[in-house]
C-alpha atoms as a PDB file:
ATOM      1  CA  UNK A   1     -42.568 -26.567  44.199  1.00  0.00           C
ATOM      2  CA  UNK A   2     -40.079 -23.839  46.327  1.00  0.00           C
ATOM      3  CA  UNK A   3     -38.999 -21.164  43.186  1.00  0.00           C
ATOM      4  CA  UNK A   4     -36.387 -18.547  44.613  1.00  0.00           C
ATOM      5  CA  UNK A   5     -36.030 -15.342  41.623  1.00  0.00           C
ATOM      6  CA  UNK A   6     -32.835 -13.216  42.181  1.00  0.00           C
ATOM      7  CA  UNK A   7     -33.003  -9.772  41.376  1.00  0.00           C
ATOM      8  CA  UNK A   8     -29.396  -9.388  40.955  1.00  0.00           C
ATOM      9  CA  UNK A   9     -28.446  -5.786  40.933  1.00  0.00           C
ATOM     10  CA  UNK A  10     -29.311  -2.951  43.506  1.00  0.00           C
ATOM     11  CA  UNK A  11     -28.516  -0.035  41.370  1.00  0.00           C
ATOM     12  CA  UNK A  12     -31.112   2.625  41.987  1.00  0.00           C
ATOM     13  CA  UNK A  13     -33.188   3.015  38.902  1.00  0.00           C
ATOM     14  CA  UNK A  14     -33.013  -0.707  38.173  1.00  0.00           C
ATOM     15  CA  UNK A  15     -35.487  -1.803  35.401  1.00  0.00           C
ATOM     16  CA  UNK A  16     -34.313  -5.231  36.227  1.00  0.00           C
ATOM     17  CA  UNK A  17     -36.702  -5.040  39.323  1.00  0.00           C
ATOM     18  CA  UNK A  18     -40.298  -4.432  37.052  1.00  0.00           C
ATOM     19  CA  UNK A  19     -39.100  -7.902  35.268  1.00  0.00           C
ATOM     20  CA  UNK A  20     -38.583  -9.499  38.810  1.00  0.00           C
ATOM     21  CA  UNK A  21     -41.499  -9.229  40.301  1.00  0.00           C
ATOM     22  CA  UNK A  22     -43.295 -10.096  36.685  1.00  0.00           C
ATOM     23  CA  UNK A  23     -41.705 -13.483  37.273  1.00  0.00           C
ATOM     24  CA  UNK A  24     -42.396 -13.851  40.871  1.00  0.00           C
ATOM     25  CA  UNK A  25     -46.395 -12.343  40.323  1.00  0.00           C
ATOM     26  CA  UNK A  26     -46.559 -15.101  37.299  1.00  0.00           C
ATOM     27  CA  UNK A  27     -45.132 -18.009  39.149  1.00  0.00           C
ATOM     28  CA  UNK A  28     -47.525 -17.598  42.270  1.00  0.00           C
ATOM     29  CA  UNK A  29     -50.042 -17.643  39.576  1.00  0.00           C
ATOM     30  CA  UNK A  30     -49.243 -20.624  37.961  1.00  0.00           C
ATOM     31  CA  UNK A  31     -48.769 -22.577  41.965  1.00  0.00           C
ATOM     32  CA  UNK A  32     -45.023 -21.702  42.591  1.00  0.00           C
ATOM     33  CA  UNK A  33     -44.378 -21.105  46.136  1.00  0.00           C
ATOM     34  CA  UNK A  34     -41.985 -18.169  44.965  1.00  0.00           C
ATOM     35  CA  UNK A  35     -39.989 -15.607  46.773  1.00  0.00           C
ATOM     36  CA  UNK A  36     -38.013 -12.740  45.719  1.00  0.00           C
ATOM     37  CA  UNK A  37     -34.978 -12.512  46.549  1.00  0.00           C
ATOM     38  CA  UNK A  38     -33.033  -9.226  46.511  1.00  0.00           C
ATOM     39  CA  UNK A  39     -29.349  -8.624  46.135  1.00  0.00           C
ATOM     40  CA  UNK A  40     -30.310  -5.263  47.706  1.00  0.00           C
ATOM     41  CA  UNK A  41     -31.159  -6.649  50.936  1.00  0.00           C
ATOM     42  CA  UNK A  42     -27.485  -8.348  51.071  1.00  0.00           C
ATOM     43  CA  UNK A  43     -25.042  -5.868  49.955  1.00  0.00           C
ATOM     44  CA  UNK A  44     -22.111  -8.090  51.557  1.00  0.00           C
ATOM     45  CA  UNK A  45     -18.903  -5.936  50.862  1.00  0.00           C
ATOM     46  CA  UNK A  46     -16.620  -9.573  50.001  1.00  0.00           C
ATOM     47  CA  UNK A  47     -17.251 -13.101  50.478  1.00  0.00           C
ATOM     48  CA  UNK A  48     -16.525 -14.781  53.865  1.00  0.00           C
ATOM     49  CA  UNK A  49     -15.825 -17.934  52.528  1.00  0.00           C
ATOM     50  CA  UNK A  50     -15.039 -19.538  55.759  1.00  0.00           C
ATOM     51  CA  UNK A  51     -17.241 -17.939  57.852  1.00  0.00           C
ATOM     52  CA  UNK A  52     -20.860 -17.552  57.994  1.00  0.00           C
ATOM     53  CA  UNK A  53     -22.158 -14.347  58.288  1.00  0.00           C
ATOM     54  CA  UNK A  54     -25.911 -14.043  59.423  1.00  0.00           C
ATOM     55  CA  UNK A  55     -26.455 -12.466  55.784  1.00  0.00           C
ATOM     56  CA  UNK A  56     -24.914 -15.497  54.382  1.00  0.00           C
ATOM     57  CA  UNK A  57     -26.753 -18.218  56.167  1.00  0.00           C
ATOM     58  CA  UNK A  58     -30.213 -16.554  55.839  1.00  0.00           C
ATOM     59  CA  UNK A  59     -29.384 -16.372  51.939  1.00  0.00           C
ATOM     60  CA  UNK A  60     -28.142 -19.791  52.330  1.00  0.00           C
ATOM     61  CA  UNK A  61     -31.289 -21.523  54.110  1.00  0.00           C
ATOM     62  CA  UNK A  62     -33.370 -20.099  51.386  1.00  0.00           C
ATOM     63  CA  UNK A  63     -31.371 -21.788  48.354  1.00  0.00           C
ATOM     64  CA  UNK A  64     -31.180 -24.961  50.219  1.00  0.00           C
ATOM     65  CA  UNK A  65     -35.036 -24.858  50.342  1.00  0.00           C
ATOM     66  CA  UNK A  66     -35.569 -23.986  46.568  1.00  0.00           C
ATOM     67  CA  UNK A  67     -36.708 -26.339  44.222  1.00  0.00           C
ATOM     68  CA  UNK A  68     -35.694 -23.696  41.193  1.00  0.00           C
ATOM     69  CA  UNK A  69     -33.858 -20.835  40.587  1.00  0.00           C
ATOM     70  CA  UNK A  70     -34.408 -17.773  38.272  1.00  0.00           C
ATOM     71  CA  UNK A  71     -31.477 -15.137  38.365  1.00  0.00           C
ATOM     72  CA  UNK A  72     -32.962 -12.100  36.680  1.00  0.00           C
ATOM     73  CA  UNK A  73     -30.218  -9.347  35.417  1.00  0.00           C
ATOM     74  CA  UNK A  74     -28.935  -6.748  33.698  1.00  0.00           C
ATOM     75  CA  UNK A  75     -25.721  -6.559  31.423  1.00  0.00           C
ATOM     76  CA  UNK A  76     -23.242  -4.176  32.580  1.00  0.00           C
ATOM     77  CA  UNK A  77     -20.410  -4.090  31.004  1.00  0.00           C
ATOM     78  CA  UNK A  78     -20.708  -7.008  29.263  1.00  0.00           C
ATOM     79  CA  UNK A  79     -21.223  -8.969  32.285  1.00  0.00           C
ATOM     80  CA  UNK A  80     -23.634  -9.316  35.873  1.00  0.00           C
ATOM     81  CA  UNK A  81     -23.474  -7.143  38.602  1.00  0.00           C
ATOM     82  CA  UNK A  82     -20.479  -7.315  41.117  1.00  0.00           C
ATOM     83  CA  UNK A  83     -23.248  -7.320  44.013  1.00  0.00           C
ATOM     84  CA  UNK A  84     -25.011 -10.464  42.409  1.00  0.00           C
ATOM     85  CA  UNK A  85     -21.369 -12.462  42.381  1.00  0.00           C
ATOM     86  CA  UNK A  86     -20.694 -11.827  45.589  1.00  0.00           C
ATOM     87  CA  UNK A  87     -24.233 -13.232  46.754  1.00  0.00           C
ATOM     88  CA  UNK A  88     -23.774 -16.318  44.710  1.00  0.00           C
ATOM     89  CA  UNK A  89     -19.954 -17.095  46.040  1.00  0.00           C
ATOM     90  CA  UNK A  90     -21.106 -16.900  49.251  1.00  0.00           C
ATOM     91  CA  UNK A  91     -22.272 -20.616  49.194  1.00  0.00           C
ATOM     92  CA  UNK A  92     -21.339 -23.376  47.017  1.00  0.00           C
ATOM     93  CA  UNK A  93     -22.344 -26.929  47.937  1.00  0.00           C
ATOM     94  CA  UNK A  94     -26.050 -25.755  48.113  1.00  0.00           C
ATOM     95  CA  UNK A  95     -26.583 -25.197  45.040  1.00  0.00           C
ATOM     96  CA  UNK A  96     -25.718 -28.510  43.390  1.00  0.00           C
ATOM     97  CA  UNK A  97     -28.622 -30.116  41.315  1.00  0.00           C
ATOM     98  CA  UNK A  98     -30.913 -26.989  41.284  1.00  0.00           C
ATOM     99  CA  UNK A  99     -32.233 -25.897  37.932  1.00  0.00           C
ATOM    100  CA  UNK A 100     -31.618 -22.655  37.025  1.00  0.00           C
ATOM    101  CA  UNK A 101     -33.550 -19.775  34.115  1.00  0.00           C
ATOM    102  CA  UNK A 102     -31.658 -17.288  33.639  1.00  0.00           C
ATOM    103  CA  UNK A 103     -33.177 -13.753  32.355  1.00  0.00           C
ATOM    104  CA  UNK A 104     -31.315 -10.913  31.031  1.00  0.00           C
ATOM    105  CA  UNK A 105     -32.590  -7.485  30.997  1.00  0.00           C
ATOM    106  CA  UNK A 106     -30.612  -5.130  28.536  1.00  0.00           C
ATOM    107  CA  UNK A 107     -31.421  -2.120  26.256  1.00  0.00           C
ATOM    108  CA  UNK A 108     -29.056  -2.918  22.972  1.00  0.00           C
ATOM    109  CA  UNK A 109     -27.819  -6.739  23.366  1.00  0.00           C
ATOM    110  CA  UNK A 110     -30.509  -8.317  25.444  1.00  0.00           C
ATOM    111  CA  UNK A 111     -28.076  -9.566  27.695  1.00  0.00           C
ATOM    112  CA  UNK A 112     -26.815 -12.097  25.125  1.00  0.00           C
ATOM    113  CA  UNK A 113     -23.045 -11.675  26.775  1.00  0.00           C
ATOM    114  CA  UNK A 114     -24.406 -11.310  30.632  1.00  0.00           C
ATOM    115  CA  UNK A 115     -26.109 -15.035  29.916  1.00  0.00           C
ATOM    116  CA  UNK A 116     -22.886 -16.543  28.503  1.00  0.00           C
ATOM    117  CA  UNK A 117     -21.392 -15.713  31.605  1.00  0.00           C
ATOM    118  CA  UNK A 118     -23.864 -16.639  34.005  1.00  0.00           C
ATOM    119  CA  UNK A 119     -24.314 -19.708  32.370  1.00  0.00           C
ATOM    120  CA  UNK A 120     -20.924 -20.603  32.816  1.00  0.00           C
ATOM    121  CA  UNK A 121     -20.945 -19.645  36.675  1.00  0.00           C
ATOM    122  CA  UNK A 122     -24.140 -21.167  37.073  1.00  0.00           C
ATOM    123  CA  UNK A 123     -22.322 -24.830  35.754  1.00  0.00           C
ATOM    124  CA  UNK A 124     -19.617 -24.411  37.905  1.00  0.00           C
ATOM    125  CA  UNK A 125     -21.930 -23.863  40.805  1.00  0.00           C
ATOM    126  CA  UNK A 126     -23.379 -27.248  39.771  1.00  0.00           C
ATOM    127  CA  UNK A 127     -26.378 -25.821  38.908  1.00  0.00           C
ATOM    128  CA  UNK A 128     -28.162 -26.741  35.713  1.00  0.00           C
ATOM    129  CA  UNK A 129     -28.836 -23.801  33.954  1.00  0.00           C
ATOM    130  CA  UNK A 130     -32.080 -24.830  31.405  1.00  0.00           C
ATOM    131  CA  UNK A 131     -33.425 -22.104  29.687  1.00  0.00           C
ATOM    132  CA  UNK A 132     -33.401 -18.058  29.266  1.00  0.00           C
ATOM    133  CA  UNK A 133     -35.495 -15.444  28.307  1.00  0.00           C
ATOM    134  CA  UNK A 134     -33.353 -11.956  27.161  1.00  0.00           C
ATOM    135  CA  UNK A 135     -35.380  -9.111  27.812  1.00  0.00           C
ATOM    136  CA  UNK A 136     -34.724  -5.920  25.035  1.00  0.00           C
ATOM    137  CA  UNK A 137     -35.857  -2.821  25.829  1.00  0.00           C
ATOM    138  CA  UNK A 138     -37.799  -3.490  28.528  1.00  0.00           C
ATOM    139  CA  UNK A 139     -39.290   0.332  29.080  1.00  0.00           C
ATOM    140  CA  UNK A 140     -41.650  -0.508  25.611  1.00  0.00           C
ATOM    141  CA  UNK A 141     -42.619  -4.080  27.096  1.00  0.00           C
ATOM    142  CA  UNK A 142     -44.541  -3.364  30.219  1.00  0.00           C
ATOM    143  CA  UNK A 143     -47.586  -1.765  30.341  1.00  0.00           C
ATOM    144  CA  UNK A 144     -47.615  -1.005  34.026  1.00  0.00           C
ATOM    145  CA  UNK A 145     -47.053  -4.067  35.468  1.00  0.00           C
ATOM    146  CA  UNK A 146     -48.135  -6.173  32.347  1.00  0.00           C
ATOM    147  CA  UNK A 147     -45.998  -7.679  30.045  1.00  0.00           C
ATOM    148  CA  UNK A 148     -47.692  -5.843  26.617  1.00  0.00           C
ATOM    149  CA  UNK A 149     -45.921  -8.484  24.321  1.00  0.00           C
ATOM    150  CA  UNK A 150     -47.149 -12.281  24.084  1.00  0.00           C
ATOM    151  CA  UNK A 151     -44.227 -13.201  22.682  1.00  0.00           C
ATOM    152  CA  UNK A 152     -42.550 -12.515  26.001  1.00  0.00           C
ATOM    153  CA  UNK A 153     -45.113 -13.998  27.719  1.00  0.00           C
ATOM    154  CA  UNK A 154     -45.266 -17.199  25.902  1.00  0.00           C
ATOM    155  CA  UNK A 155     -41.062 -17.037  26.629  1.00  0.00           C
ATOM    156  CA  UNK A 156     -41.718 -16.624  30.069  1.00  0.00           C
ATOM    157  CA  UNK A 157     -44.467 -19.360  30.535  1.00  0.00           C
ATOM    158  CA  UNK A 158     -42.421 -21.842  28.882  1.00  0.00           C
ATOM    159  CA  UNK A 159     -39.383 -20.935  31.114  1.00  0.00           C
ATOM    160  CA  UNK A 160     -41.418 -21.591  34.017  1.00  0.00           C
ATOM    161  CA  UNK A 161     -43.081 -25.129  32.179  1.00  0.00           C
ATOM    162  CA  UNK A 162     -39.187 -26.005  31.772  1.00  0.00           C
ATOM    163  CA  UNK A 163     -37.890 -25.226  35.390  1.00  0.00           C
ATOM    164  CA  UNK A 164     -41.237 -27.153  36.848  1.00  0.00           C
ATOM    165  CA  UNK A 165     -39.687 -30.560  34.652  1.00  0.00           C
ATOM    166  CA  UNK A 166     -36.369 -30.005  35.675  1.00  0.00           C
ATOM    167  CA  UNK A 167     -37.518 -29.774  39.241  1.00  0.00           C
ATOM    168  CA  UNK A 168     -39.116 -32.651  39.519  1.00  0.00           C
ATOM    169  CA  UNK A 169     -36.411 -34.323  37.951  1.00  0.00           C
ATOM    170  CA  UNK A 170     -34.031 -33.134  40.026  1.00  0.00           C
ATOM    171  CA  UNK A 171     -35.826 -33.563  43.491  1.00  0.00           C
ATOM    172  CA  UNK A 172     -33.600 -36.596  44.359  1.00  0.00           C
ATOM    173  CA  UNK A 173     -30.549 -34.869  44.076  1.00  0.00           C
ATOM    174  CA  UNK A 174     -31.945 -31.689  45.821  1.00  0.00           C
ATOM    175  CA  UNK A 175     -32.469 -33.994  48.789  1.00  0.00           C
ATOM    176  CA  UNK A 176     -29.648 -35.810  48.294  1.00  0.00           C
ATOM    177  CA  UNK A 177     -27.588 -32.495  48.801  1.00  0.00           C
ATOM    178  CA  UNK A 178     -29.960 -31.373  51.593  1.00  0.00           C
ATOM    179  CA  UNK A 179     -29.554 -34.393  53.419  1.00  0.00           C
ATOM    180  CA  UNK A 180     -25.953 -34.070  53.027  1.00  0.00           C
ATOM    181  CA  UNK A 181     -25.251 -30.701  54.164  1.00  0.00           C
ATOM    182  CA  UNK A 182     -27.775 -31.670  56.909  1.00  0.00           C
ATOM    183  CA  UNK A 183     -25.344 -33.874  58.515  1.00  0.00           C
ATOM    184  CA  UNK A 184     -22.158 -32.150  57.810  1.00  0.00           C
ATOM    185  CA  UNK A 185     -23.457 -29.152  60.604  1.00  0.00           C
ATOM    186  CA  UNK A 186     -25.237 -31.982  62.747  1.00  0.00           C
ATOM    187  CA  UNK A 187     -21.083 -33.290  63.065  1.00  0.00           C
ATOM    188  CA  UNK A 188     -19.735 -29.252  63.820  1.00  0.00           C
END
């Protein structure tokens, strides 16, 4: 099973990142085949809805080979990061039928108002968003690189027991969609 996590802001500072790679270290642990991927490395300045930047298609080929999703970020201002909307509207079809965790990172609220809306986007993506873990105060969780809280780990694992159901549930339609798109650029 293909897991893609987004780190989904690329503010400098970000504590967002230490919970990141916590999920991608975790999933390779448990037999993901996970990669990382960082909004950092495609600061795209607007969408190009029409036309496909290398950026876009690189970011693109990676989705279409995911078997999960895990978008991990912070709340600012009540919401995600402009950089991590931009990534996401940069494809559509592609994402249709791919499970999706979402984790918030936030000092005060968790990110209880950053995963309303990312649920929502996520649906209208036609992803299936099934389940969240909100991450509070994350500076007294970590020990290093170590979650120091089982409760959080327990969250996590059964995130990742969730996504792996969902997956496999889902695989039809993944291919489905693959297969799809597949043949659409096979006719350009």
């Amino acid at each position: 099973m293909k897991l893609k996590v987004i780190l989904g802001t690329a503010r400098e500072g970000r504590k967002s990142e230490k919970v990141a790679r916590y999920l991608t270290r975790k999933a390779g642990e448990l037999g993901w085949e996970v990669e990382l991927i960082d909004v950092k490395d495609y600061l795209l300045c607007y969408t190009h809805r029409w036309k496909i930047t290398p950026e876009m298609e690189r970011y693109r080929s990676k989705i279409l080979e995911a078997d999960a999703l895990i978008i991990v970020a912070p709340e600012y201002n009540g919401g995600y990061p402009g950089e991590l909307k931009i990534l996401l509207d940069t494809i559509f079809d592609e994402y249709e039928g791919l499970p999706v965790g979402i984790v918030t990172v936030s000092s005060v609220t968790g990110g209880a108002r950053l995963l309303q809306e990312l649920r929502l986007a996520t649906v209208n993506y036609r992803m299936l968003p099934v389940g969240q873990v909100l991450f509070y105060n994350v500076d007294e969780l970590f020990e290093g690189e170590e979650l120091k809280d089982g409760k959080y780990a327990e969250r996590v694992e059964r995130l990742f027991k969730i996504l792996e159901k969902y997956a496999k549930a889902l695989k039809p339609i993944r291919d489905e969609v693959r297969e799809k798109l597949k043949e659409k650029e096979e006719h350009l």
